[in-house]
Structures are given as structure tokens and as C-alpha cells.
C-alpha atoms as a PDB file:
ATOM      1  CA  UNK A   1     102.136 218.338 141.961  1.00  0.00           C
ATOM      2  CA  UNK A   2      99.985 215.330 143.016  1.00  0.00           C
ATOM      3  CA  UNK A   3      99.949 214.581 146.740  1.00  0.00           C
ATOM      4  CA  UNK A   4      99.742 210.546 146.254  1.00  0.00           C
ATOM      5  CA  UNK A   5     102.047 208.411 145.253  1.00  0.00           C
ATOM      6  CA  UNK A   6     103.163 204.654 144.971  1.00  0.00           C
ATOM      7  CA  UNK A   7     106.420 203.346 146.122  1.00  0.00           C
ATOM      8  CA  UNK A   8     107.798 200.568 145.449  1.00  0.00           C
ATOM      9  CA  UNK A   9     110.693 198.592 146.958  1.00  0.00           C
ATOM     10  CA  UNK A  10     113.348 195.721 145.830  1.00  0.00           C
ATOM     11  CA  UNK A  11     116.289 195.417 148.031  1.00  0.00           C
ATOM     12  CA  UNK A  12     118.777 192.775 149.863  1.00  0.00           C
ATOM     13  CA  UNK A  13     117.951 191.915 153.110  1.00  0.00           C
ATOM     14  CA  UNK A  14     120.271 190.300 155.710  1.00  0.00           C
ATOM     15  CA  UNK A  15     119.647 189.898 159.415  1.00  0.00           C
ATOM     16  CA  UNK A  16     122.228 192.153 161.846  1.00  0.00           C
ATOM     17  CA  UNK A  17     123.325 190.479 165.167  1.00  0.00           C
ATOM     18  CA  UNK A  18     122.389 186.698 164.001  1.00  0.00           C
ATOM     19  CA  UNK A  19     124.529 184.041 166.120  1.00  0.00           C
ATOM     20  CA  UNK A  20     126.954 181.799 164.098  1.00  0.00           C
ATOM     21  CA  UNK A  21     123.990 178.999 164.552  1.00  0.00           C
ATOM     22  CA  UNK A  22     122.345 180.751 161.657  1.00  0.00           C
ATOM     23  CA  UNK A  23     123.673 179.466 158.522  1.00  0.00           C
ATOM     24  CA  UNK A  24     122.605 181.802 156.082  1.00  0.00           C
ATOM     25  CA  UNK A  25     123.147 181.398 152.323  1.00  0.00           C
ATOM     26  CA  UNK A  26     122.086 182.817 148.852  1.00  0.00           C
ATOM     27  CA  UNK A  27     120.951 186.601 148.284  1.00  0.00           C
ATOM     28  CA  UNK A  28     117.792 187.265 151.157  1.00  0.00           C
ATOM     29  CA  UNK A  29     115.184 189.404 149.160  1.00  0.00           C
ATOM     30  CA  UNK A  30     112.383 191.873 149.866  1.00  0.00           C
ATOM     31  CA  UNK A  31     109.666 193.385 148.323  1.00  0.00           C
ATOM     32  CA  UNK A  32     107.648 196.227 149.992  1.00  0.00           C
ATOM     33  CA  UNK A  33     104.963 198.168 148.247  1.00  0.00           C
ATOM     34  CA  UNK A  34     102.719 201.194 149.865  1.00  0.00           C
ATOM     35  CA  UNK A  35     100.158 203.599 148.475  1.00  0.00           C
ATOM     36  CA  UNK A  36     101.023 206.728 150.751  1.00  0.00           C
ATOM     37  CA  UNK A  37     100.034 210.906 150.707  1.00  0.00           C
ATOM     38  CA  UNK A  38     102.170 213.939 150.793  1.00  0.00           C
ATOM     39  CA  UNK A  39     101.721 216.961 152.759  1.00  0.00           C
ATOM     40  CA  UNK A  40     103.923 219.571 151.490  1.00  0.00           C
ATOM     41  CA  UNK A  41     105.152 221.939 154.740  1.00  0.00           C
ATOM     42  CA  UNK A  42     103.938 225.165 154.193  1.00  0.00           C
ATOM     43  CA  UNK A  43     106.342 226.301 150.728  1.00  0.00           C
ATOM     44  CA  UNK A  44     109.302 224.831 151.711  1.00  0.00           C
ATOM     45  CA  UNK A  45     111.119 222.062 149.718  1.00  0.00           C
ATOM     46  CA  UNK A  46     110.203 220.106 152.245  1.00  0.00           C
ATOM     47  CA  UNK A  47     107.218 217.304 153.453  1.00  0.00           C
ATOM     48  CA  UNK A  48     106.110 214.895 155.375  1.00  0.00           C
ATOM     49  CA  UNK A  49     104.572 212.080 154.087  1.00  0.00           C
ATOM     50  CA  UNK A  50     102.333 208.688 155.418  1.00  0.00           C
ATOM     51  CA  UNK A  51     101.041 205.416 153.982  1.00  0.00           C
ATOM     52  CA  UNK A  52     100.504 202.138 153.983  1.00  0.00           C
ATOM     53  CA  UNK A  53     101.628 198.583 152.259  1.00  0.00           C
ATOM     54  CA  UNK A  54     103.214 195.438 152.280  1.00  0.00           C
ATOM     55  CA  UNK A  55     106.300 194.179 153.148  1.00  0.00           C
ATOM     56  CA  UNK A  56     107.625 190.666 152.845  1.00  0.00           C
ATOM     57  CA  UNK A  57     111.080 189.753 153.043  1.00  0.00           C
ATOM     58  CA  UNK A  58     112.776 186.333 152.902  1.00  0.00           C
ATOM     59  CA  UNK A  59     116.150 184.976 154.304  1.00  0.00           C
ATOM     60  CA  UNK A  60     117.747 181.807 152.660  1.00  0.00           C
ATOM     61  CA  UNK A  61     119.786 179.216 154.683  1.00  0.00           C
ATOM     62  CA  UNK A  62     122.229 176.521 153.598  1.00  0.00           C
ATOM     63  CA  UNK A  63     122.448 173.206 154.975  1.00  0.00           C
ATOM     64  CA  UNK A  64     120.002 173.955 157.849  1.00  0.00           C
ATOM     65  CA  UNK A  65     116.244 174.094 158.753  1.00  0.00           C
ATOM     66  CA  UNK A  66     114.343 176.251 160.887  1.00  0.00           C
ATOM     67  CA  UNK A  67     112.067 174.156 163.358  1.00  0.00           C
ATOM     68  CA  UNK A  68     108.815 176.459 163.828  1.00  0.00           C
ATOM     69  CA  UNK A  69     106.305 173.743 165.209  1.00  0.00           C
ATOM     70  CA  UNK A  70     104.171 175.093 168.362  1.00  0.00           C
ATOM     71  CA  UNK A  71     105.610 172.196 170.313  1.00  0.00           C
ATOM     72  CA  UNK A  72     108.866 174.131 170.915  1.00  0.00           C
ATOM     73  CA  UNK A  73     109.155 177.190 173.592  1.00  0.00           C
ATOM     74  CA  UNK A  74     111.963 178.729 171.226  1.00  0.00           C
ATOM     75  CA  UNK A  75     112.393 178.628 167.633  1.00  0.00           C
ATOM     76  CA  UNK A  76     115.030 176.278 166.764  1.00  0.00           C
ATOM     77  CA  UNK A  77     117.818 176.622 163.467  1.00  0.00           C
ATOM     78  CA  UNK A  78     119.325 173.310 162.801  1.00  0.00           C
ATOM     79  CA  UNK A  79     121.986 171.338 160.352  1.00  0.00           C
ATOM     80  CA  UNK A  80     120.549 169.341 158.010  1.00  0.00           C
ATOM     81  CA  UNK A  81     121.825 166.868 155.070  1.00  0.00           C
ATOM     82  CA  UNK A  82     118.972 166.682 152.863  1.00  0.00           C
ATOM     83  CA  UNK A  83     119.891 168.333 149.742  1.00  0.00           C
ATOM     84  CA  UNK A  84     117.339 171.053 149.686  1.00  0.00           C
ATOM     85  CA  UNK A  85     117.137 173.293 146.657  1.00  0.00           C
ATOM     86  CA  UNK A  86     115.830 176.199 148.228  1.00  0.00           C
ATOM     87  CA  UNK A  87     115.195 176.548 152.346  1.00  0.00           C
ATOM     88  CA  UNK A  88     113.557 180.095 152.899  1.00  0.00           C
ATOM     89  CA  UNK A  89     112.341 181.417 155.627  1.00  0.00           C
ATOM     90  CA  UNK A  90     109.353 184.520 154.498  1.00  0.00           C
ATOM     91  CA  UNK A  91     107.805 187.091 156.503  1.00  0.00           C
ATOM     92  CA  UNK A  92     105.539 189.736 155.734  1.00  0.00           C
ATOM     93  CA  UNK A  93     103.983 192.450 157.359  1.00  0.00           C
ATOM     94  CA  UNK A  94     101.076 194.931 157.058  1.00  0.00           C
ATOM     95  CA  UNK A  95     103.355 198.295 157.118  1.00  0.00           C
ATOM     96  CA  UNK A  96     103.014 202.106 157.771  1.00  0.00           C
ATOM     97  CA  UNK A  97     105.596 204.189 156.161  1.00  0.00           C
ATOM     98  CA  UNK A  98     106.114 207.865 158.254  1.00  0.00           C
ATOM     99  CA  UNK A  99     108.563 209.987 156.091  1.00  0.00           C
ATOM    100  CA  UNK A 100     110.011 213.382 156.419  1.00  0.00           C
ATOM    101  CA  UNK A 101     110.967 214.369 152.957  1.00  0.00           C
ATOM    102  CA  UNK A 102     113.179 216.913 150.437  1.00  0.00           C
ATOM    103  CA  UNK A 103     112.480 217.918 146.924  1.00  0.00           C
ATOM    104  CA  UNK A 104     114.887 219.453 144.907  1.00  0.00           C
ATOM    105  CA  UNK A 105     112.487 220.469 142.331  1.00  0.00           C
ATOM    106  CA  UNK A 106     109.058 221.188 144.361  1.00  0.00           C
ATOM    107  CA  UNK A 107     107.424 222.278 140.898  1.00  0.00           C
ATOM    108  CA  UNK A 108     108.545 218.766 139.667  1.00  0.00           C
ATOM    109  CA  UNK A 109     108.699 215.970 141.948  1.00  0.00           C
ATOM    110  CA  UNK A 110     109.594 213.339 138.716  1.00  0.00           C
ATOM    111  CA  UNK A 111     112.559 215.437 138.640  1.00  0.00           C
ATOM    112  CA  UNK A 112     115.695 216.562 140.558  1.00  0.00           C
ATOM    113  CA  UNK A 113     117.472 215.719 143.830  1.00  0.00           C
ATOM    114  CA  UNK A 114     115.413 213.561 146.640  1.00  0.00           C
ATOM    115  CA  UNK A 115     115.894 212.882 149.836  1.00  0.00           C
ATOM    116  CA  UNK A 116     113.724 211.150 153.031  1.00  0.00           C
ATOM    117  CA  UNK A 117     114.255 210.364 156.496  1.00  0.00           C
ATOM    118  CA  UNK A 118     111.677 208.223 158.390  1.00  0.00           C
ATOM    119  CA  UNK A 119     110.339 205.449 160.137  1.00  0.00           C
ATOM    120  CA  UNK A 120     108.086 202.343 159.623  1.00  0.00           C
ATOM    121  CA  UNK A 121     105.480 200.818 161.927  1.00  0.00           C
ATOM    122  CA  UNK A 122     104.538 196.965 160.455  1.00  0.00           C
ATOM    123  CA  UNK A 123     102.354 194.856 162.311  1.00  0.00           C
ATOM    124  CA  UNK A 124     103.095 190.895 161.329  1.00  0.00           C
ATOM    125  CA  UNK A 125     100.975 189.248 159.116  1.00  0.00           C
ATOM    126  CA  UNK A 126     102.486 185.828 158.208  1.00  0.00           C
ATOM    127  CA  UNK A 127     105.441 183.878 159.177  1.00  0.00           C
ATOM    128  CA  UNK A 128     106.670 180.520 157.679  1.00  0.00           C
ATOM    129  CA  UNK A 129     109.404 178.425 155.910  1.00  0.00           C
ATOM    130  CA  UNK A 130     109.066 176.609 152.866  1.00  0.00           C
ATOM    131  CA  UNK A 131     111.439 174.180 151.327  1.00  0.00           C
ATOM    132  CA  UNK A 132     111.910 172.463 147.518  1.00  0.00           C
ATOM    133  CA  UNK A 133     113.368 169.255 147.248  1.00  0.00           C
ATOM    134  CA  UNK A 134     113.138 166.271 145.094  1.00  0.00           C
ATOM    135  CA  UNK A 135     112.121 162.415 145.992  1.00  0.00           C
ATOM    136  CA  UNK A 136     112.249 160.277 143.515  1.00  0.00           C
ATOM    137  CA  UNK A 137     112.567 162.012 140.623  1.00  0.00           C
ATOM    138  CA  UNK A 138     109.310 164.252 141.992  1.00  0.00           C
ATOM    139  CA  UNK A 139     109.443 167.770 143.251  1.00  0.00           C
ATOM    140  CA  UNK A 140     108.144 168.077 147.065  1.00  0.00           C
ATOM    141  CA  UNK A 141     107.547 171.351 148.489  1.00  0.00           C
ATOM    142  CA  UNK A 142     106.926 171.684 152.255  1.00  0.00           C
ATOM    143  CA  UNK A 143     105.948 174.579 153.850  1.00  0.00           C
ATOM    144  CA  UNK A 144     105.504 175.300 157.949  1.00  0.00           C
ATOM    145  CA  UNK A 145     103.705 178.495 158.880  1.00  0.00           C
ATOM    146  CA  UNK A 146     103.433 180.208 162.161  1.00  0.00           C
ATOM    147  CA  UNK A 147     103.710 183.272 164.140  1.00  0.00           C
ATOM    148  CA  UNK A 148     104.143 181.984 167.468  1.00  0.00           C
ATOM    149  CA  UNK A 149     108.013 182.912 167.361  1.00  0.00           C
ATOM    150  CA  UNK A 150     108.297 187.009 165.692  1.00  0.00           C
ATOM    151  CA  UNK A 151     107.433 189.739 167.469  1.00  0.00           C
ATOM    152  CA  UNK A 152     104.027 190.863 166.397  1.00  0.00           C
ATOM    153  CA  UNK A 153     105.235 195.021 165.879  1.00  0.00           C
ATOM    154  CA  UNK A 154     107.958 195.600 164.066  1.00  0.00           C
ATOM    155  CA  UNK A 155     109.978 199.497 164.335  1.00  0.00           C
ATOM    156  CA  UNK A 156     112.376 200.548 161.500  1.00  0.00           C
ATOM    157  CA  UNK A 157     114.488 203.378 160.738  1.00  0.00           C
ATOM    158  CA  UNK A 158     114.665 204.490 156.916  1.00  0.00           C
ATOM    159  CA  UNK A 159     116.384 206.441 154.740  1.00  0.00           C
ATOM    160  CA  UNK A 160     116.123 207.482 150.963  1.00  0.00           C
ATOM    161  CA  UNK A 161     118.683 209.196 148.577  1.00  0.00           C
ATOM    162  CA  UNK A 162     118.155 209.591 144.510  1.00  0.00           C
ATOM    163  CA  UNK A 163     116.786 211.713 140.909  1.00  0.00           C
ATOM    164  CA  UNK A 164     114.201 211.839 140.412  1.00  0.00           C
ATOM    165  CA  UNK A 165     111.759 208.610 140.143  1.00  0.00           C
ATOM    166  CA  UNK A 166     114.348 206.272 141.365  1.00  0.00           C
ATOM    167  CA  UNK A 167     116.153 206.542 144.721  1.00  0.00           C
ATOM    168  CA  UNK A 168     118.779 204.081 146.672  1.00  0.00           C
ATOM    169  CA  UNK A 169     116.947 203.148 150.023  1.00  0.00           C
ATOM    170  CA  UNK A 170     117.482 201.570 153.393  1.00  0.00           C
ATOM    171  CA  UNK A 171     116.567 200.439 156.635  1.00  0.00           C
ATOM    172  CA  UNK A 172     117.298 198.842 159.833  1.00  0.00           C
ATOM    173  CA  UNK A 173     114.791 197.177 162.391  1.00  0.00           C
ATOM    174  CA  UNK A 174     115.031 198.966 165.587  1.00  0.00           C
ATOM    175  CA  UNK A 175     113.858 196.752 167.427  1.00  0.00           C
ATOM    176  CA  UNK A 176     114.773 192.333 167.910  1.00  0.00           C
ATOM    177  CA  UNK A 177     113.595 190.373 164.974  1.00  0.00           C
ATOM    178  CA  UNK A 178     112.230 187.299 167.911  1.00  0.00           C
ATOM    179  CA  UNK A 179     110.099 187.095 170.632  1.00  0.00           C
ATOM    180  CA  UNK A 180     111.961 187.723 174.277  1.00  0.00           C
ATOM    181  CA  UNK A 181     112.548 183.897 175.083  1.00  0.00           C
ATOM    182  CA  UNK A 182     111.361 182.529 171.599  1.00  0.00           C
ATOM    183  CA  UNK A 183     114.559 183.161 170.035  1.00  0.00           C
ATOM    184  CA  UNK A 184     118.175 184.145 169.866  1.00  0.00           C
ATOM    185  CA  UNK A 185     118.191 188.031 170.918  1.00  0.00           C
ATOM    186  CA  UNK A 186     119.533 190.930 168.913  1.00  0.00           C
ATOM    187  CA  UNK A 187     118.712 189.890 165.710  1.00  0.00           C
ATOM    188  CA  UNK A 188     117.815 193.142 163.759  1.00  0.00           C
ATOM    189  CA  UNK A 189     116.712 192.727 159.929  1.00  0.00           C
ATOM    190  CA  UNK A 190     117.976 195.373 157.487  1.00  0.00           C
ATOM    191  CA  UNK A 191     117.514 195.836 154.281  1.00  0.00           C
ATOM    192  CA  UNK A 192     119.393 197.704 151.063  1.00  0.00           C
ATOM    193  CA  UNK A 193     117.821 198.301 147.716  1.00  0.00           C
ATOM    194  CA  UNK A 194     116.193 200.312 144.873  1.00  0.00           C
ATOM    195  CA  UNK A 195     113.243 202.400 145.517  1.00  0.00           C
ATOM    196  CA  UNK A 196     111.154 203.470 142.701  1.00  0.00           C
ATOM    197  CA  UNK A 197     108.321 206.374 143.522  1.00  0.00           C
ATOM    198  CA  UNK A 198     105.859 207.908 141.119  1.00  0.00           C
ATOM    199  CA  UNK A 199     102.294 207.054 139.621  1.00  0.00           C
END
């Protein structure tokens, strides 16, 4: 069977921990995609596997805005009455899948029962908010971008169970979400979704 592989990522993310200052509405989303290699353990049904990708996920808030300037020692989350259409806050990282892995069909990896166990090692890339509103009549889009207030290395447990091509996947950051002293504590992203492997 081929040793590489693509997997690809869709899932629901929601932040674990958040304080009841964070106002968090709609579905959050995220998208991670990695190009990673198999190395099959001796003849076993079993293997561990490495890559690497991109992951960006984005949380949506109601009736609030996120205050990211580099005038503020802490990130700040607060109400606001403009009628925003969408608030988002994105953030993506460069990201280093680790998996230990089970085949039920070793002859056939597009086939039969999967499962995975791992971790993932992302180091942050970009960090912003961007908001649609209208003025006028006219559409406005503003967007704020900084990284002064995430932790720079991210650490996440994972875990994959499906048939085949398509598996259910998840993860949860082991690690806070914000700087120590840049923002509220505890705040641990996870994330729940579809994961689609093959080439």
C-alpha cells in the first residue's frame, strides 16, 4: 500500500474553559489539511505515522468584539451594539500531525476498520479578527491582526475512528489557548469533525 497520504479535516470547533465574558455565537469552524508518511510497524496492523499542514480554525461571537490592538497588556472581549453580520475571530497554525495508527485491512488501507491515536505540535502563524458590517447601504469589512496575545506552540491530543476513507475525528488543546497574563486562563480549543484520508 502507499506510505503517503493526504488528510483532510472539517470539523466544529468550540473553546473549553472560556469565562462567561466570551459571548460566543454561530457554528466555530476549522479546516486542517497535512501531507504526512506512514511507517508500517514491522507486519502488524499497526503504524505510526508523521506530517505536516495547516490548520486554521475560527470562533464566532455575538454582540461583542475582541480588542487585539498592541496598546493593551491583555486581550480584551467586549459588548458591542453595532449590528455586525459576522464577528470572527481566525487562527491558523503551521501543524505537525504524530499518529499511532490501526488498519483493519493492512492489504487495503481504502478499506475496512481505522483507528489513530496521536498528538499535534502547531506553531502559530496568524492571528486576527475580522468583521462585516454595512454603512450606508455599503459593505465595510475590518479586519485587526496580531499575535501578540496566543501562545506561539500549540499541543493537542487526537483521536480518529472510521471505514475506510472517511473517519469521525477529534481533538483537544492540551495546553491554554492565551498567553500567561495576555488573557483569561484555561481556555483549551477543541475541535469535532469529519476526517477524510486517501490520495
Amino acid at each position: 500500500p502507499s506510505r503517503d497520504y493526504v488528510m483532510i479535516q472539517f470539523g466544529y470547533e468550540g473553546w473549553d474553559g472560556a469565562p462567561d465574558s466570551i459571548k460566543t455565537g454561530g457554528i466555530g469552524r476549522a479546516f486542517n489539511a497535512y501531507l504526512c508518511y506512514d511507517f508500517p510497524l514491522a507486519k502488524s496492523n499497526f503504524s505510526f505515522a508523521a506530517g505536516a499542514g495547516i490548520a486554521v480554525s475560527n470562533i464566532y461571537l455575538k454582540n461583542q468584539t475582541v480588542i487585539i490592538n498592541d496598546t493593551n497588556s491583555q486581550i480584551q472581549f467586549v459588548p458591542e451594539n453595532i449590528d455586525y453580520k459576522k464577528y470572527k475571530m481566525s487562527i491558523a497554525y503551521l501543524e505537525a500531525p504524530f499518529e499511532l495508527r490501526f488498519f483493519g485491512n493492512k492489504e487495503n488501507r481504502n478499506k475496512g476498520f481505522k483507528a489513530s491515536v496521536g498528538l499535534k505540535v502547531g506553531a502559530l502563524i496568524s492571528s486576527h479578527t475580522k468583521a462585516k458590517r454595512t454603512y450606508n447601504s455599503k459593505p465595510i469589512i475590518e479586519k485587526v491582526s496580531t499575535k501578540r496575545y496566543i501562545e506561539t506552540i500549540r499541543y493537542s491530543a487526537t483521536a480518529r475512528i472510521g471505514y475506510g476513507n472517511f473517519s469521525l475525528y477529534g481533538q483537544y488543546s492540551i495546553g491554554n489557548l492565551f498567553r500567561v497574563g495576555s488573557g483569561p486562563e484555561n481556555v483549551r480549543p477543541y475541535q469535532i469533525g469529519l476526517c477524510i484520508t486517501g490520495l
